[in-house]
Protein backbone atom coordinates (compact mmCIF):
# COMPACT_ATOMS: atom_id res chain seq x y z
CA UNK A 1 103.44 68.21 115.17
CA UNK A 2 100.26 67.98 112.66
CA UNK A 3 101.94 66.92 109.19
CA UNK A 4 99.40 68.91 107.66
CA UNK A 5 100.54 71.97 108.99
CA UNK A 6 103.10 73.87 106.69
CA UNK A 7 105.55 77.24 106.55
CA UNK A 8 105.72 79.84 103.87
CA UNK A 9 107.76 82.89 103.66
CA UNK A 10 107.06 85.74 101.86
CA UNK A 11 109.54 88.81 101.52
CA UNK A 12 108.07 92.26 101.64
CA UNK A 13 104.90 91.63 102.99
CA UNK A 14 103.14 94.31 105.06
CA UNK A 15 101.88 95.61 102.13
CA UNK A 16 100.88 95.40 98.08
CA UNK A 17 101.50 92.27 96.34
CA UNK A 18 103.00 90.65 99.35
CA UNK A 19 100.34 91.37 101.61
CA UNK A 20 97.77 89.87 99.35
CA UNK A 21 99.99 86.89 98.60
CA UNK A 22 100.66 86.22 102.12
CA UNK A 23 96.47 86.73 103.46
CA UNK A 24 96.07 84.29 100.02
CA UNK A 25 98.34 81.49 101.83
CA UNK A 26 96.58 82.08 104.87
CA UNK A 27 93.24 81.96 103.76
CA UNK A 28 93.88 78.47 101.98
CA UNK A 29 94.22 76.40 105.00
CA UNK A 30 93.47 77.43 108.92
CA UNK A 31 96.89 75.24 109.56
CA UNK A 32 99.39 76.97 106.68
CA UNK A 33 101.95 79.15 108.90
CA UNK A 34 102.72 82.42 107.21
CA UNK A 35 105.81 84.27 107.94
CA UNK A 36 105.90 88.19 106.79
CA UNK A 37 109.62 88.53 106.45
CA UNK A 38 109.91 92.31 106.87
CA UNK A 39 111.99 95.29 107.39
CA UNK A 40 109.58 97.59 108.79
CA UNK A 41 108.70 96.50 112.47
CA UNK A 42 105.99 98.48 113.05
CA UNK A 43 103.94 98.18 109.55
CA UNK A 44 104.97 94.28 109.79
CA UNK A 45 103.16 94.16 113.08
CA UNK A 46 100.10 95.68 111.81
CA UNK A 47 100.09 93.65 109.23
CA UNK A 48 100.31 90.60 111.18
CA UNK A 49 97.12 91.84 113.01
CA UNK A 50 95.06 92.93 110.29
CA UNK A 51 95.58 89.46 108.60
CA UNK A 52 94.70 87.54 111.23
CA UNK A 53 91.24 89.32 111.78
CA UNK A 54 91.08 89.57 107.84
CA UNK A 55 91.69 85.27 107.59
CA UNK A 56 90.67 84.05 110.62
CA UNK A 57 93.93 82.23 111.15
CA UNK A 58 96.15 82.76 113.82
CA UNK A 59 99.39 81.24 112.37
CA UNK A 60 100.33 84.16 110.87
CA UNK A 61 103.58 85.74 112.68
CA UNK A 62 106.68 88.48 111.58
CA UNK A 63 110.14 87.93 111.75
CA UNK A 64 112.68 91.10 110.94
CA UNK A 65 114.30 91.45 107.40
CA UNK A 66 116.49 94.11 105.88
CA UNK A 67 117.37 92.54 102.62
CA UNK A 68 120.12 95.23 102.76
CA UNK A 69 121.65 93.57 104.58
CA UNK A 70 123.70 90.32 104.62
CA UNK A 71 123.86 90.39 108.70
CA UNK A 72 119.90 90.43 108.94
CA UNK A 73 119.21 88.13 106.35
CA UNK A 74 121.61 85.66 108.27
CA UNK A 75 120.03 86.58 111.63
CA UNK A 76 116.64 86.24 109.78
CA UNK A 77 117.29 82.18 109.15
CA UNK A 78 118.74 81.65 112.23
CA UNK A 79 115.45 83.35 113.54
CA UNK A 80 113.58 80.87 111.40
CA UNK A 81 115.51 77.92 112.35
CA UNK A 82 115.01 78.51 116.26
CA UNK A 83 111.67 79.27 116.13
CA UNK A 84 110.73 75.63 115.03
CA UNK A 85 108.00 76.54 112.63
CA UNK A 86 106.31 73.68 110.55
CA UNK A 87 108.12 72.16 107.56
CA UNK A 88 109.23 75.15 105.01
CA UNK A 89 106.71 74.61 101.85
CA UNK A 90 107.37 77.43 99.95
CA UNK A 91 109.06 81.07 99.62
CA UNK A 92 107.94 83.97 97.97
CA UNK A 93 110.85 86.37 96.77
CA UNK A 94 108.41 89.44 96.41
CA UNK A 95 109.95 92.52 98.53
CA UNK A 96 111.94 94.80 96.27
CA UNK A 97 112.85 98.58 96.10
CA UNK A 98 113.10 101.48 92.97
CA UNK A 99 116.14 103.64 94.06
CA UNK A 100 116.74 107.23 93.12
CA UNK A 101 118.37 108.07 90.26
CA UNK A 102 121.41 109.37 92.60
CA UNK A 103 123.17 105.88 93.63
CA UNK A 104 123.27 104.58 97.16
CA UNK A 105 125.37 102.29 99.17
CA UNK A 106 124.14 100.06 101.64
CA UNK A 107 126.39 98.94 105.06
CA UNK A 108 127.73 96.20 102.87
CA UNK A 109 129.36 98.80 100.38
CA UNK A 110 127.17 97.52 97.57
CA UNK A 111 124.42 99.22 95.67
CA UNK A 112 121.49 99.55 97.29
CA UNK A 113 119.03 98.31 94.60
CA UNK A 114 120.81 95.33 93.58
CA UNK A 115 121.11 94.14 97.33
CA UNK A 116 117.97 94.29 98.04
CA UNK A 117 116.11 92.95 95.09
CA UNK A 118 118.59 90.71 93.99
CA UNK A 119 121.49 89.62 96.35
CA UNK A 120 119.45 89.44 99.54
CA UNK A 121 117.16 87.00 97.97
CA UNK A 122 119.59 84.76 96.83
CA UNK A 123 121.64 84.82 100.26
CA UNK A 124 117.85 84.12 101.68
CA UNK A 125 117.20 81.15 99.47
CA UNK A 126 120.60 79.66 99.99
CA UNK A 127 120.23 79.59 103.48
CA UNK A 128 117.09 78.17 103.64
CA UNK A 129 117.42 75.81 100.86
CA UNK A 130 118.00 72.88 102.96
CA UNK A 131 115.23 73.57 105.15
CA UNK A 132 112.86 73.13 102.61
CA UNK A 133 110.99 70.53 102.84
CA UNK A 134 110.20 68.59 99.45
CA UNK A 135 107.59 68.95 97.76
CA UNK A 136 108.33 72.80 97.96
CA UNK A 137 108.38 75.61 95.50
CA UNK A 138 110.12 79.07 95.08
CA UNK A 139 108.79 82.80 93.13
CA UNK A 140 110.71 85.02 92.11
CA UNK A 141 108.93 88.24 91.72
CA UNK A 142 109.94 89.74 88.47
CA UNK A 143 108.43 92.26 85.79
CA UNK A 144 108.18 93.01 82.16
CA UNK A 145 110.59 95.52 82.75
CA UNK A 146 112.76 92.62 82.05
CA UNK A 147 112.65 92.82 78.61
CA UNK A 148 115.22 95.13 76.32
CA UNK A 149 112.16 95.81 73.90
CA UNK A 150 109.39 96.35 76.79
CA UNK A 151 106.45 98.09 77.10
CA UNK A 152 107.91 101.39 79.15
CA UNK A 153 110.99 102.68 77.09
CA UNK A 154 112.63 104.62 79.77
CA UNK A 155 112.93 101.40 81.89
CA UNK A 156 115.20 99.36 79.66
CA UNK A 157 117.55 96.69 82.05
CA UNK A 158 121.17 97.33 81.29
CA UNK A 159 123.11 94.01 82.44
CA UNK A 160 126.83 94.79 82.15
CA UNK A 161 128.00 92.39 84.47
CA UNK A 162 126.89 91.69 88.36
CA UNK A 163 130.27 93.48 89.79
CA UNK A 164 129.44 96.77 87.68
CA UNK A 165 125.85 96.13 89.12
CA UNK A 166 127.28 95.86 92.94
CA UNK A 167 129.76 98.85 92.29
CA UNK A 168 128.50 101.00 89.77
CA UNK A 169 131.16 104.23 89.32
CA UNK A 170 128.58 107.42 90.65
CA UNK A 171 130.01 109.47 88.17
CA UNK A 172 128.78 107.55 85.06
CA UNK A 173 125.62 106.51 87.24
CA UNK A 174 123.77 109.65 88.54
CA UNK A 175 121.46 110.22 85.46
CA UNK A 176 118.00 110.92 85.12
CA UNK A 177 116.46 107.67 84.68
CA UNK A 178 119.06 105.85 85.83
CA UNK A 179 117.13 104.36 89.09
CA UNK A 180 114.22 103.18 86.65
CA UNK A 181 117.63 101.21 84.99
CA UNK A 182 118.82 99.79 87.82
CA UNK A 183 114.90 98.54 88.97
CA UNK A 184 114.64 97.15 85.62
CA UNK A 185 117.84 95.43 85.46
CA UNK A 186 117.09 93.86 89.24
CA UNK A 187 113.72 92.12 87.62
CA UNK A 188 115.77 90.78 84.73
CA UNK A 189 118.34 89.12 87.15
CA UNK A 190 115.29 87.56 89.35
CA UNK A 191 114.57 85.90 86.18
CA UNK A 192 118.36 84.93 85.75
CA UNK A 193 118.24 83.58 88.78
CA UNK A 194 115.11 81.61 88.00
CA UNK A 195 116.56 80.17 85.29
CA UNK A 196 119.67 79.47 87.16
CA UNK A 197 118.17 77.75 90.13
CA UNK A 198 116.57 75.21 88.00
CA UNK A 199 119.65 74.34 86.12
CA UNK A 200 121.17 73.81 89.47
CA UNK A 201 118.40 71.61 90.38
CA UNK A 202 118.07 69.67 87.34
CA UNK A 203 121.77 69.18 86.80
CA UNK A 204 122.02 67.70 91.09
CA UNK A 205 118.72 65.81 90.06
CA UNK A 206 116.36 67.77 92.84
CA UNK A 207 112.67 67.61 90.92
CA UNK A 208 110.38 67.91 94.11
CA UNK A 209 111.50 72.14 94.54
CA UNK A 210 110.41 73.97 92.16
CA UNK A 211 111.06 77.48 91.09
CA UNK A 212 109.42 80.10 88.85
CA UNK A 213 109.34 83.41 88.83
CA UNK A 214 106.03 86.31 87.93
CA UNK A 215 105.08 89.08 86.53
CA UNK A 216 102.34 90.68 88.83
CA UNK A 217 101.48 93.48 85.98
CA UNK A 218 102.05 97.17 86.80
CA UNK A 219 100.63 98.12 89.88
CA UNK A 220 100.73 102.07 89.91
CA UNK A 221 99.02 102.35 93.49
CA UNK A 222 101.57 100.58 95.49
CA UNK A 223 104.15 103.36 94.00
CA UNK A 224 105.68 100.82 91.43
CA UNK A 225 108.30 99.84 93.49
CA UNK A 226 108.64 103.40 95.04
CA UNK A 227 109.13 105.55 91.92
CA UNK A 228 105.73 107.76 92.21
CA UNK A 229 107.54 110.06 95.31
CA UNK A 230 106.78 113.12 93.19
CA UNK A 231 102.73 114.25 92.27
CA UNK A 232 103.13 114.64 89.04
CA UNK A 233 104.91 111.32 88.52
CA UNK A 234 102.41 109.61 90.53
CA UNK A 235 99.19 111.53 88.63
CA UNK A 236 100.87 109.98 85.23
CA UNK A 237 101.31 106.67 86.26
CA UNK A 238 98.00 106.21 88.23
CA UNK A 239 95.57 108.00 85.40
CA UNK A 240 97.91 108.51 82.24
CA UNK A 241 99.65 105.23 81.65
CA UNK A 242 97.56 102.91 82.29
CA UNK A 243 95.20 104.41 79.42
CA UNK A 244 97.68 103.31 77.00
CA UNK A 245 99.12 100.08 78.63
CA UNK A 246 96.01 98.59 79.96
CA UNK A 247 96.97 94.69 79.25
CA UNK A 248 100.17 95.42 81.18
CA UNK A 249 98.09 96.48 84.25
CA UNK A 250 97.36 94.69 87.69
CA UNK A 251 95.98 94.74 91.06
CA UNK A 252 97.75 93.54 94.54
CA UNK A 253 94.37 91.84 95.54
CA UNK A 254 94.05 90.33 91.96
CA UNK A 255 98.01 89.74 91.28
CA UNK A 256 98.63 88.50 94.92
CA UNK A 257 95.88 85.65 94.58
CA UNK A 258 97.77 84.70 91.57
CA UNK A 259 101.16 84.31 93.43
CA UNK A 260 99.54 82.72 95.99
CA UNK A 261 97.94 80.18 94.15
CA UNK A 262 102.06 79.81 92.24
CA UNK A 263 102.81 78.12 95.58
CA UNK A 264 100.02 76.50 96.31
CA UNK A 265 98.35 75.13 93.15
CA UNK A 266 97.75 71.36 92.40
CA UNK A 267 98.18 73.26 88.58
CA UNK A 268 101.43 74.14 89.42
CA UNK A 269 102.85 71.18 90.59
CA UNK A 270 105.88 69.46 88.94
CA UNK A 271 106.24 73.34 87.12
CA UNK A 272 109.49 74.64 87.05
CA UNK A 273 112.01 77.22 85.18
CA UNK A 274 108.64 78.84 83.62
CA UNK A 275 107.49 82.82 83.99
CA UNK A 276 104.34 83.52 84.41
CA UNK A 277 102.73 86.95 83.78
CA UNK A 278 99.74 86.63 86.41
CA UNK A 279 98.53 83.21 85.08
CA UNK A 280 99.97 82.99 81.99
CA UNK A 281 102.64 81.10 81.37
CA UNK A 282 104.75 83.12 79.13
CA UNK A 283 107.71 83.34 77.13
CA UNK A 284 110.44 85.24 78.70
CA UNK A 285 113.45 88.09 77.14
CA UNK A 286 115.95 85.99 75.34
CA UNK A 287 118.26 87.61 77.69
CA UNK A 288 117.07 85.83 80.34
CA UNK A 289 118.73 82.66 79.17
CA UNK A 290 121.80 84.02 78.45
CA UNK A 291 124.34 81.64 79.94
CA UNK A 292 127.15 83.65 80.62
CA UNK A 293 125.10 86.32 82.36
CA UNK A 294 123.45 83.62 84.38
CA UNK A 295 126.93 82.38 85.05
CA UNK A 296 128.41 85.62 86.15
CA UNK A 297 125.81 86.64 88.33
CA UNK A 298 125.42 83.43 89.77
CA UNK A 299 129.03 83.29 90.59
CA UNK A 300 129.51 87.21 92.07
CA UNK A 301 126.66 86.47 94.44
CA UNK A 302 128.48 83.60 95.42
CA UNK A 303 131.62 85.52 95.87
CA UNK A 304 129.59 88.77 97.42
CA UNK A 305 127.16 87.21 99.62
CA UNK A 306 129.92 84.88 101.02
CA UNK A 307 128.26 81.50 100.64
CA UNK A 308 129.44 77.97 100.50
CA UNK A 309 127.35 77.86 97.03
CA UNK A 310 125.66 74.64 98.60
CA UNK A 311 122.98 74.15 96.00
């Protein structure tokens, strides 16, 4: 196999953010291999062909995802691991979901926007970890929704603890508002995570993976992470908002390049445990660091996802 050629996954992308990221990748090098790790067949498949004509590469190829799932993200790797794709250089943790403000379930019995933002990315990286191949690099798609004094008041995380976030009671959870909660509290654990992972790595003395997570800016016409279902919701956040948030605003095509170039960067190398908001590296919630909440929800995903906690 050519050493030059090299894999990178990126969740979520048939569309938005991780469409642009992904056609970024390709677009760098004729031999980079991108893999749109997907749930939707059908829009994953278009996707696929639409990139290629768009890039000009040809390494560019789906696999199925349902991050709602612990089955398919296991049958996902195994996927990966069989097809014998060039060495693993980087992965993008970019798909994500806003629920409704009624709560949801998924097959797992856990709540649906925590699984798949949070717990099926960290099942994803742990079974992939040692099939990256050093010098590699993670991103962790987060938000300034992260942040208890934000920008958009009625999105304010709420981090109780990760086993009220995997079995919140319906009763005291079905508010108005309550989904924009739960999306905000997701993109405050991604950065948990972050900071996490890079204990993890520091403390078993890993320093060629690196792992950082972003803030792509508020992207109103990919639906903000499905919340603009109604008109008048989506009129507001498309015209209204922006007018008095504009330095909090972004573009898939302008964000994407930015995640893109995260993972492939000369800039970037060596950079780790930082968040960036598009290409600013920038201070994140004191929250974030908070060592018993990284502790605890490093330690429930553990326990829910089943792994062997090998990093």
């Amino acid at each position: 196999m050519d050493a030059r050629k090299k894999s990178f996954i990126v969740t979520g992308a048939n569309t938005g953010l991780g469409y642009h990221c992904a056609k970024n990748i390709a677009s760098e090098n004729k031999l980079h291999h991108v893999i749109l790790a997907c749930r939707d067949i059908e829009k994953a498949q278009n996707a696929v062909t639409s990139m290629i004509s768009e890039t000009g590469n040809p390494n560019i190829s789906f696999l199925h995802l349902d991050l709602s799932s612990f089955q398919s993200v296991r049958e996902f790797t195994n996927a990966f691991i069989q097809k014998k794709y060039p060495p693993l250089k980087g992965i993008v943790c970019n798909a994500g979901l806003a629920g409704e403000d009624t709560v949801s379930f998924t097959k797992d019995g856990i709540e649906t926007t925590f699984q798949v933002n949070c717990l099926g990315h960290f099942l994803l990286l742990h079974l992939l970890f040692k099939h990256l191949e050093p010098p590699s690099r993670i991103v962790m798609v987060s938000s300034e929704l992260h942040r208890n004094d934000g920008p958009m008041k009625s999105f304010l995380p709420n981090y109780t603890s990760a086993k009220e976030l995997a079995y919140p009671e319906p009763n005291k959870s079905n508010f108005k508002g309550s989904g924009q909660i739960r999306y905000s509290t997701s993109k405050l654990c991604m950065l948990l995570y972050t900071h996490a992972f890079c204990e993890k790595f520091i403390s078993k003395g890993i320093k060629d993976i690196s792992i950082n997570a972003y803030n792509p800016g508020l992207m109103p016409d990919t639906g903000l992470g499905g919340l603009n279902k109604k008109l008048l919701q989506k009129f507001f956040l498309k015209y209204i908002l922006p007018l008095f948030i504009k330095d909090e605003m972004g573009t898939p095509h302008k964000s994407g390049k930015i995640l893109a170039d995260l993972v492939l960067s000369e800039k970037y190398e060596g950079v780790t445990g930082k968040y960036f908001d598009r290409a600013k590296n920038t201070e994140p919630s004191k929250e974030s660091f908070d060592k018993h909440k990284m502790e605890d929800l490093w330690n429930t995903s553990v326990e829910l996802t089943k792994t062997e906690n090998e990093i």
